[in-house]
C-alpha atoms as a PDB file:
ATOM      1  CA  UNK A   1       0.000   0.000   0.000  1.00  0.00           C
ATOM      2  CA  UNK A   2       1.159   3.315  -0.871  1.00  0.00           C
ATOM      3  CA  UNK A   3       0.648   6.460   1.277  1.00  0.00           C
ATOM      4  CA  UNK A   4       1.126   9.676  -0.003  1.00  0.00           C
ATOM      5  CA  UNK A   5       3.766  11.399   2.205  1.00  0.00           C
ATOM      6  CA  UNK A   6       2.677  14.283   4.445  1.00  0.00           C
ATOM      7  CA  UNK A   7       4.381  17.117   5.158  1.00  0.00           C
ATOM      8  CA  UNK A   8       5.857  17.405   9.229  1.00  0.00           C
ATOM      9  CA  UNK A   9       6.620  20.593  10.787  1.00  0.00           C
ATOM     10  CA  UNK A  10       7.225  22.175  13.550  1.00  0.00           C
ATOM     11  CA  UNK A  11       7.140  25.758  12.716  1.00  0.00           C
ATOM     12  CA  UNK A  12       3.713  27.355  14.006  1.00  0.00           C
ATOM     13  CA  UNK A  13       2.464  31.242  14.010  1.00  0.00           C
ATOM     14  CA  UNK A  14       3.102  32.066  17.682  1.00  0.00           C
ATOM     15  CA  UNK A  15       1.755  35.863  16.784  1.00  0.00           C
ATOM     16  CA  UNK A  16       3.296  39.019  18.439  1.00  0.00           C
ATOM     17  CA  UNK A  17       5.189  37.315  21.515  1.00  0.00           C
ATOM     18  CA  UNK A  18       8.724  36.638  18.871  1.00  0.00           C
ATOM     19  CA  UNK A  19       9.534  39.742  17.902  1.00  0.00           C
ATOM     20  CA  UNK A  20       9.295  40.932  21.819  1.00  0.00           C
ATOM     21  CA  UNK A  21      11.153  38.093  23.071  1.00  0.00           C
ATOM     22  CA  UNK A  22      13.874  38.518  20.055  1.00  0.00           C
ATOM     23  CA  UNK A  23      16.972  37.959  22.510  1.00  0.00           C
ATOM     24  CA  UNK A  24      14.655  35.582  24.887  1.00  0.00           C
ATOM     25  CA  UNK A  25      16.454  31.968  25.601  1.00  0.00           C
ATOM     26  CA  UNK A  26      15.080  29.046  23.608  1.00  0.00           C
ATOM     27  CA  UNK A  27      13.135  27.927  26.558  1.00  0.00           C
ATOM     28  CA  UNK A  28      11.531  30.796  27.277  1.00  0.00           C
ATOM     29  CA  UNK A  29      10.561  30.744  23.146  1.00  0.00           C
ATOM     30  CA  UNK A  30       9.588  27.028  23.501  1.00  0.00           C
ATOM     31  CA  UNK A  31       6.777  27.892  26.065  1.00  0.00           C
ATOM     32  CA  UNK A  32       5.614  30.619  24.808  1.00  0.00           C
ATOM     33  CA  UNK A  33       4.976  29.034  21.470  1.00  0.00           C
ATOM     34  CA  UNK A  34       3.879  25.696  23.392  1.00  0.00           C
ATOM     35  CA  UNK A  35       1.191  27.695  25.267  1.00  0.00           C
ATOM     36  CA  UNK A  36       0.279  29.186  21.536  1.00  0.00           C
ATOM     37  CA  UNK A  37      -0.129  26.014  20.546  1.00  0.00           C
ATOM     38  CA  UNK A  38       2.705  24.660  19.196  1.00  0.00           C
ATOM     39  CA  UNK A  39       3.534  20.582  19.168  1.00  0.00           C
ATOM     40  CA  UNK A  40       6.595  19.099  18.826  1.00  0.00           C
ATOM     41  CA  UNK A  41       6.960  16.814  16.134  1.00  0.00           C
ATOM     42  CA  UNK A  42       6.469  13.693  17.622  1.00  0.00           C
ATOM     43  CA  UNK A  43       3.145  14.638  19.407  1.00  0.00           C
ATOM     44  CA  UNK A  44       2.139  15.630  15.280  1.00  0.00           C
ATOM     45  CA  UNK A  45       3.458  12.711  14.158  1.00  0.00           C
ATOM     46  CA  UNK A  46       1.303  10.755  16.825  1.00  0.00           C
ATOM     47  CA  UNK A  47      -1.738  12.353  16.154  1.00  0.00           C
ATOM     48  CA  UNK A  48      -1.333  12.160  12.169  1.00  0.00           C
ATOM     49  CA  UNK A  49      -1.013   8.782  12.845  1.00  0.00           C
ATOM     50  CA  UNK A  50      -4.496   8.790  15.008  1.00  0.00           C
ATOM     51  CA  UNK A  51      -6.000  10.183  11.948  1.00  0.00           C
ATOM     52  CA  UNK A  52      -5.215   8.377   9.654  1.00  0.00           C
ATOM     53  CA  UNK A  53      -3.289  10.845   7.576  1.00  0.00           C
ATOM     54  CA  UNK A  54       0.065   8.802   7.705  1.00  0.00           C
ATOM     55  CA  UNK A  55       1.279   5.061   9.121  1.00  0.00           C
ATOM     56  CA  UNK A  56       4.069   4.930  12.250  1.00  0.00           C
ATOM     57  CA  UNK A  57       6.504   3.818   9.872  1.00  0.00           C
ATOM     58  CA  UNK A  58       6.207   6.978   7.780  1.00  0.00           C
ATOM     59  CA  UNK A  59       6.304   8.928  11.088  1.00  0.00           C
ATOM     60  CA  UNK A  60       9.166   7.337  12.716  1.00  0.00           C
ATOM     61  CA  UNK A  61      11.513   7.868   9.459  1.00  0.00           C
ATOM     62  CA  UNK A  62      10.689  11.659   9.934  1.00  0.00           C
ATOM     63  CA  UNK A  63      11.478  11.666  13.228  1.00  0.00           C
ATOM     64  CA  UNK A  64      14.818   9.881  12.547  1.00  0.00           C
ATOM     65  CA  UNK A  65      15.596  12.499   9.610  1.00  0.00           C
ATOM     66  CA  UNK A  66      15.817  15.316  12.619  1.00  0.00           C
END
């Protein structure tokens, strides 16, 4: 079976926190994006695999690519 490959990211829009917190540590970035919204891939990964969108093979060779 062939699945179409689906794109993995873990950029999101945090809004108008980043350009306030320009010289912020990457922490302090991490939250604030994490409490915007943003997942890490693995936690995308999981849930494209809970919807069907990709298989855990296809997610686990993206994660290895990082």
């Amino acid at each position: 079976m062939i699945v179409p490959r689906q794109p993995h990211s873990e950029w999101k829009r945090v809004g108008p926190l980043i350009p306030i917190m320009r010289d912020a540590d990457a922490s302090v970035l991490t939250a604030a994006a994490r409490r915007n919204g943003m997942r890490n891939l693995r936690e995308e990964g999981w849930m494209k695999i809970r919807d069907g969108v990709t298989t855990g093979d296809e997610a686990m060779r993206a994660m290895q690519e990082f």
